[in-house]
Protein backbone atom coordinates (compact mmCIF):
# COMPACT_ATOMS: atom_id res chain seq x y z
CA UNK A 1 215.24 161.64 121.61
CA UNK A 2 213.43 160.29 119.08
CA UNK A 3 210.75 163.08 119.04
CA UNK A 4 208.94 164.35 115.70
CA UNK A 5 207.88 167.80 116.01
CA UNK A 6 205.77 169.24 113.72
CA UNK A 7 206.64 172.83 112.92
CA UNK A 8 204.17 174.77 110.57
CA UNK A 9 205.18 177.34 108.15
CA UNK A 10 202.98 179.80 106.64
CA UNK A 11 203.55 182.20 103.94
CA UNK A 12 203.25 186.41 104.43
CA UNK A 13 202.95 188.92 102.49
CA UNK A 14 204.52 192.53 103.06
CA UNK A 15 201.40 193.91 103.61
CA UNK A 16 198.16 192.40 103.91
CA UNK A 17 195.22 192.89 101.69
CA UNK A 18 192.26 193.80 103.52
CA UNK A 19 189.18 193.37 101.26
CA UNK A 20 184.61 194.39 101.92
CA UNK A 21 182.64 192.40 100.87
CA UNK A 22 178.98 194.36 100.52
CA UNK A 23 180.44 197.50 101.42
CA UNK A 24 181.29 196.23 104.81
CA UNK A 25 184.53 195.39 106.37
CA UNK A 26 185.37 191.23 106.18
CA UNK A 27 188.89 190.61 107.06
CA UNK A 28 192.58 191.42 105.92
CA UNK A 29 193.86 188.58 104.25
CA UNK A 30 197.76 187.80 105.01
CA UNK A 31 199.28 185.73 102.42
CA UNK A 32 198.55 183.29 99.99
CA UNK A 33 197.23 180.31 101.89
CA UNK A 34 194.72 182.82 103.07
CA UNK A 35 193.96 184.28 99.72
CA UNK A 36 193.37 181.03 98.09
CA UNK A 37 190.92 180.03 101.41
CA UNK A 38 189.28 183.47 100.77
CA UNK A 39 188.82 182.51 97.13
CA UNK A 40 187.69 179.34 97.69
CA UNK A 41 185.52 179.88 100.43
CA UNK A 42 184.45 183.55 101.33
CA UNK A 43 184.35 185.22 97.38
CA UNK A 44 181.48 186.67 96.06
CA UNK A 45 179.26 184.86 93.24
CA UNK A 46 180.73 186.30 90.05
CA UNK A 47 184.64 185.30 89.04
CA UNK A 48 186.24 187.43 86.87
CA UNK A 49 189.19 186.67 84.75
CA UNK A 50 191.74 188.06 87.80
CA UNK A 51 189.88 185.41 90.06
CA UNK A 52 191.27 182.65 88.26
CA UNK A 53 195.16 184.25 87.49
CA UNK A 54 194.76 184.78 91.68
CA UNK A 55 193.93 181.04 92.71
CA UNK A 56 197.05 180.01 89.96
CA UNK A 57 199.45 182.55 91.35
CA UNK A 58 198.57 181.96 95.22
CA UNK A 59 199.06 178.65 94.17
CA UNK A 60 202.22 178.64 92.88
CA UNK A 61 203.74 180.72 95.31
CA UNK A 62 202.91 178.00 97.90
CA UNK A 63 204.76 175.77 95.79
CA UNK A 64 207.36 178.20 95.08
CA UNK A 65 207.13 178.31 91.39
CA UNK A 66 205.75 182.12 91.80
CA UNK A 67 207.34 185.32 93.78
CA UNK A 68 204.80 185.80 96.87
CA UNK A 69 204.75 189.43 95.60
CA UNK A 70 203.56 188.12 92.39
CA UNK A 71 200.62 186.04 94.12
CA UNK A 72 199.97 189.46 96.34
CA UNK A 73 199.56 191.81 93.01
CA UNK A 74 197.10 189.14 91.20
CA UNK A 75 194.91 188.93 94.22
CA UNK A 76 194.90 192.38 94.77
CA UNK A 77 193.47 192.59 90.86
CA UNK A 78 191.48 190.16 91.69
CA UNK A 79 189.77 192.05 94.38
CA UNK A 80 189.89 195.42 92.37
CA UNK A 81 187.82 193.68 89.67
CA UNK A 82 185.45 192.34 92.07
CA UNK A 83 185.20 196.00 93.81
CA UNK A 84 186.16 194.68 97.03
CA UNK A 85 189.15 197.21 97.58
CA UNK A 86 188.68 200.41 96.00
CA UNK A 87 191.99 201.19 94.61
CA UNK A 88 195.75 199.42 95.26
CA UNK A 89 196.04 201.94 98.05
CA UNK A 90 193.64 200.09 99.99
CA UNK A 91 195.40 197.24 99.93
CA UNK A 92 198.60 198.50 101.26
């Protein structure tokens, strides 16, 4: 009765935010755990200013210091700046 199970909670947003990079489709990103891997990992060579207010806000809404709707509109920017969405529409 002892038993430890481990139970993993992720983080969604409403919608998700499905972003091209190169013109061509990549993937829809769900949340901030995946933004910030997207970030981190899959993001194009140049960072703009919204890059960096993204990776804080995901960050903090992990750590529930920001609203995940917050962390969803500064990666959205963040993508809109890099032209990997065309407009907000896109990422609804």
């Amino acid at each position: 009765m002892n038993e430890i199970i481990d139970v993993k909670f992720k983080m969604l947003w409403n919608a998700p935010v499905c972003v091209a990079v190169g013109g061509r489709f990549v993937s829809c990103v769900n949340g901030p755990e995946d933004a910030i891997h997207f970030l981190s990992v899959r993001w194009p060579s140049e960072r703009g200013s919204y890059y960096v207010k993204a990776k804080e806000k995901c960050l903090a809404a992990i750590s529930h210091r920001a609203t995940l709707e917050a962390a969803r509109e500064a990666f959205v920017m963040a993508c809109l700046e890099a032209r990997l969405i065309r407009d907000e529409r896109s990422a609804s």
